[in-house]
Protein backbone atom coordinates (compact mmCIF):
# COMPACT_ATOMS: atom_id res chain seq x y z
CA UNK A 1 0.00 0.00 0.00
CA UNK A 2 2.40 2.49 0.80
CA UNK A 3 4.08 1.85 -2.69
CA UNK A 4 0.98 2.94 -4.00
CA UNK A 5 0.46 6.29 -2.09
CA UNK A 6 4.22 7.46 -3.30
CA UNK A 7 3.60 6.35 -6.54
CA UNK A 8 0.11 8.80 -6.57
CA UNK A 9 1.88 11.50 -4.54
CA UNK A 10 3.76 11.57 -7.28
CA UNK A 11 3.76 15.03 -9.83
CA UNK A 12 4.18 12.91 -13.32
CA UNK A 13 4.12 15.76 -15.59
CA UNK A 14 7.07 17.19 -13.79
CA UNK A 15 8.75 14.58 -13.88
CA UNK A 16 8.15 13.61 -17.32
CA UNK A 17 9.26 17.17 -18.40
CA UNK A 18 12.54 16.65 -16.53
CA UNK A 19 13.01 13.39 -18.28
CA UNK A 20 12.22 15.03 -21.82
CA UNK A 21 14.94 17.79 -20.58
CA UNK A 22 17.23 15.77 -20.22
CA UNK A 23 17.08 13.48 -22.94
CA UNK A 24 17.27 17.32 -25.46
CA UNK A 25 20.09 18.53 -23.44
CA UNK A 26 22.02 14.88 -24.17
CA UNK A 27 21.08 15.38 -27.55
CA UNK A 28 21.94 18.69 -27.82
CA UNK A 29 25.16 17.89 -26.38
CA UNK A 30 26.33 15.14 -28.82
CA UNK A 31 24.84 17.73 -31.72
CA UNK A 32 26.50 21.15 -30.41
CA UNK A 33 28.25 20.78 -27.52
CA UNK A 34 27.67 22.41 -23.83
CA UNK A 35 28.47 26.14 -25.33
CA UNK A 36 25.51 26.59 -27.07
CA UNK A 37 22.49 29.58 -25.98
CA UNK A 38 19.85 26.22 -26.37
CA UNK A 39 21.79 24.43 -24.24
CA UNK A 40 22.30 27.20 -21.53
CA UNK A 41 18.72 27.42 -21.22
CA UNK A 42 17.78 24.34 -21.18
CA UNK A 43 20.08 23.69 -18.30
CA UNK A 44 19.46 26.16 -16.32
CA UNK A 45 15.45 25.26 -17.14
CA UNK A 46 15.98 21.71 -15.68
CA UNK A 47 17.93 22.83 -13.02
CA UNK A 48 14.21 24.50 -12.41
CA UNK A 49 12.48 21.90 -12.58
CA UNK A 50 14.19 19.69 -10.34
CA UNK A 51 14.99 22.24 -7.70
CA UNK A 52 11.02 22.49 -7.81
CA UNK A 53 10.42 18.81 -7.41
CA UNK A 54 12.74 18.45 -4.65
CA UNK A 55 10.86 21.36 -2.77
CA UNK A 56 7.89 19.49 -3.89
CA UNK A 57 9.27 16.20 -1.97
CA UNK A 58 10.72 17.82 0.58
CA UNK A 59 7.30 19.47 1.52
CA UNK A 60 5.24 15.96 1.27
CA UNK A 61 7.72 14.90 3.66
CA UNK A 62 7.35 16.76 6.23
CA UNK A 63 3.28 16.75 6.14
C-alpha cells in the first residue's frame, strides 16, 4: 500500500518534463556541444524543474 500512495503522490508531468529535458540537453550535447544559448537554457530550465520537485518532496515529507 504504501508503494501505491508514493507512486500517486507523485507530480508525473514534472517529472516527465525533466526526463524530456534531459534526454534534449544529451542530444543537444552530442549535436552542439555544452556552449551553445539552447543548451544554456535548457540547463538552467531543468535545473528549475528539479529544484522544484525536490521542494515538492521535501514538503510531502514533512506533512
Amino acid at each position: 500500500m504504501k508503494t501505491y500512495e508514493s507512486v500517486q503522490s507523485e507530480n508525473m508531468e514534472l517529472l516527465l518534463e525533466i526526463v524530456t529535458l534531459k534526454t534534449k540537453l544529451s542530444d543537444i550535447y552530442k549535436q552542439i556541444g555544452p556552449s551553445s544559448s539552447e543548451y544554456i537554457t535548457l540547463s538552467i530550465k531543468l535545473q528549475s524543474l528539479m529544484h522544484q520537485y525536490f521542494d515538492e518532496k521535501t514538503a510531502d515529507l514533512l506533512n
